[in-house]
Protein backbone atom coordinates (compact mmCIF):
# COMPACT_ATOMS: atom_id res chain seq x y z
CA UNK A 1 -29.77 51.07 -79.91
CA UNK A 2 -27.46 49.10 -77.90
CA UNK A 3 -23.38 49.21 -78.03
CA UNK A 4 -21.44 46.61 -77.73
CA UNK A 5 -17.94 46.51 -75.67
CA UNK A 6 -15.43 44.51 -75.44
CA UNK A 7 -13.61 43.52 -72.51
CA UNK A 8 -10.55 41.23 -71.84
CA UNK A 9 -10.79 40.83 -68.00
CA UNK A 10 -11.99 37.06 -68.21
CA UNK A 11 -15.22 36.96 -67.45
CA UNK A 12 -17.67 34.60 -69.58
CA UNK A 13 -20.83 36.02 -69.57
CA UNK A 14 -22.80 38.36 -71.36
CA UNK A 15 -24.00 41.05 -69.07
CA UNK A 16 -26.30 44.41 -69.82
CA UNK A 17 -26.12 47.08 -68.30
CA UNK A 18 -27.09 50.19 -68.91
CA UNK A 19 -28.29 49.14 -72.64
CA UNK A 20 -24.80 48.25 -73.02
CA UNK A 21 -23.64 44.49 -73.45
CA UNK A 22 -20.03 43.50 -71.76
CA UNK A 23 -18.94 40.86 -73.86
CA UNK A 24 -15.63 39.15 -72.35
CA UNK A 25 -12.78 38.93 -75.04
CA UNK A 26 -11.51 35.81 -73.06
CA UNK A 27 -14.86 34.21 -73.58
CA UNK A 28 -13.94 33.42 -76.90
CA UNK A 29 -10.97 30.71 -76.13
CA UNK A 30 -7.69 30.78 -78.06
CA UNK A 31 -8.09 27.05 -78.60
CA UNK A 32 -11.14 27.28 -80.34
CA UNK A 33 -10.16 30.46 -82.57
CA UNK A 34 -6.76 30.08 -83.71
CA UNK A 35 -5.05 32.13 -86.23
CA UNK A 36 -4.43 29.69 -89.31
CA UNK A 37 -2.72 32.02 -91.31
CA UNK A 38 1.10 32.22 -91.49
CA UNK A 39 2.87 35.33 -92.38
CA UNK A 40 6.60 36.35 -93.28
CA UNK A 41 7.06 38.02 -90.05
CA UNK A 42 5.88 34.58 -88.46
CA UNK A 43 8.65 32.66 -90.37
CA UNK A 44 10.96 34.93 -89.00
CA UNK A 45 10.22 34.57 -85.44
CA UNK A 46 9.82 30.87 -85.80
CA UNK A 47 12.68 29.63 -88.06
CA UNK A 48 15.02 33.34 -87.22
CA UNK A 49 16.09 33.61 -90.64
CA UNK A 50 15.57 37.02 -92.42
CA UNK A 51 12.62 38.88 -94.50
CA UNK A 52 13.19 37.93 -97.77
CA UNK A 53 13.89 34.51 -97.10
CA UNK A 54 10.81 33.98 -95.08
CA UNK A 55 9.29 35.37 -98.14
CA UNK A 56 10.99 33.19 -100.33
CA UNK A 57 9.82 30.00 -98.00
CA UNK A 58 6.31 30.58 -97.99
CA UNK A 59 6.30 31.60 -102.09
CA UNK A 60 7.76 27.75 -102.00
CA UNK A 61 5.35 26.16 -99.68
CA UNK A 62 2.59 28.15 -101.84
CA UNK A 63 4.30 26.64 -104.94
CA UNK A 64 4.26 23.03 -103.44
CA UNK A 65 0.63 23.08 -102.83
CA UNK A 66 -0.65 24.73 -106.13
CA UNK A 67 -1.76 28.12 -104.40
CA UNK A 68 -1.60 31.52 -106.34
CA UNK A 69 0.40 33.68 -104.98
CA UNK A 70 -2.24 35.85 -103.67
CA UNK A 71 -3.37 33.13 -101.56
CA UNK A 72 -2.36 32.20 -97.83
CA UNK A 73 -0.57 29.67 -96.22
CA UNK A 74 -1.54 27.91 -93.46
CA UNK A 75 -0.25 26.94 -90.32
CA UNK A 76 -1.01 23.17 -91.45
CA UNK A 77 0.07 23.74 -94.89
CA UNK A 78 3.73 25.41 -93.48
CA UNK A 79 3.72 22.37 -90.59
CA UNK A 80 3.48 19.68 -93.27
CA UNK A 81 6.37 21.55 -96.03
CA UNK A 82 8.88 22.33 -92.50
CA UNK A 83 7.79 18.97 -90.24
CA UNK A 84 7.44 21.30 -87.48
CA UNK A 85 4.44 20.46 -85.18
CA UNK A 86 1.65 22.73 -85.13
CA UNK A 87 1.20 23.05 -81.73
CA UNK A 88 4.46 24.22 -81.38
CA UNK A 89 4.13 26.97 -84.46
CA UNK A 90 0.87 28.51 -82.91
CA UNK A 91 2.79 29.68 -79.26
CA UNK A 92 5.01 31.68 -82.21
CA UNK A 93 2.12 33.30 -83.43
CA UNK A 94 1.07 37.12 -82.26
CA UNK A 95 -2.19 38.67 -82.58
């Protein structure tokens, strides 16, 4: 059975060796898998305002597009309720 490992050193290949596959983490390009989910401690890197009321702006964005408050908001969805550019929000983003 063969193991998979994951390596960030930029590579972008797929290599075996040893029954082992190298698979390069920077193969898979930020730009084409981008987070797309926005959460409080997001708001409050992006905007700097506190916890609870970058809880309390994303319960509104949720309200102004008809989500359940279970569901997420999106980095589109918070772009188009703040008219910041989304470009922009995802360098605020961490992994």
């Amino acid at each position: 059975m063969n193991k998979i490992k994951i390596f960030g050193n930029g590579c972008q290949e797929l290599r075996v060796v040893q029954n082992l596959q190298y698979m390069c983490v920077m193969s898979l390009n930020r730009n084409i898998f981008p987070r797309i989910v926005v959460y409080p401690q997001d708001v409050q890197n992006i905007t700097r305002r506190g916890k609870r009321a970058s809880q309390q702006l994303l319960k509104n964005i949720r309200t102004a597009f008809g989500k359940e408050k279970f569901q997420f908001v999106t980095v589109y969805e918070f772009c188009a309720f703040t008219g910041l550019d989304p470009e922009q929000v995802q360098d605020y983003l961490k992994d």
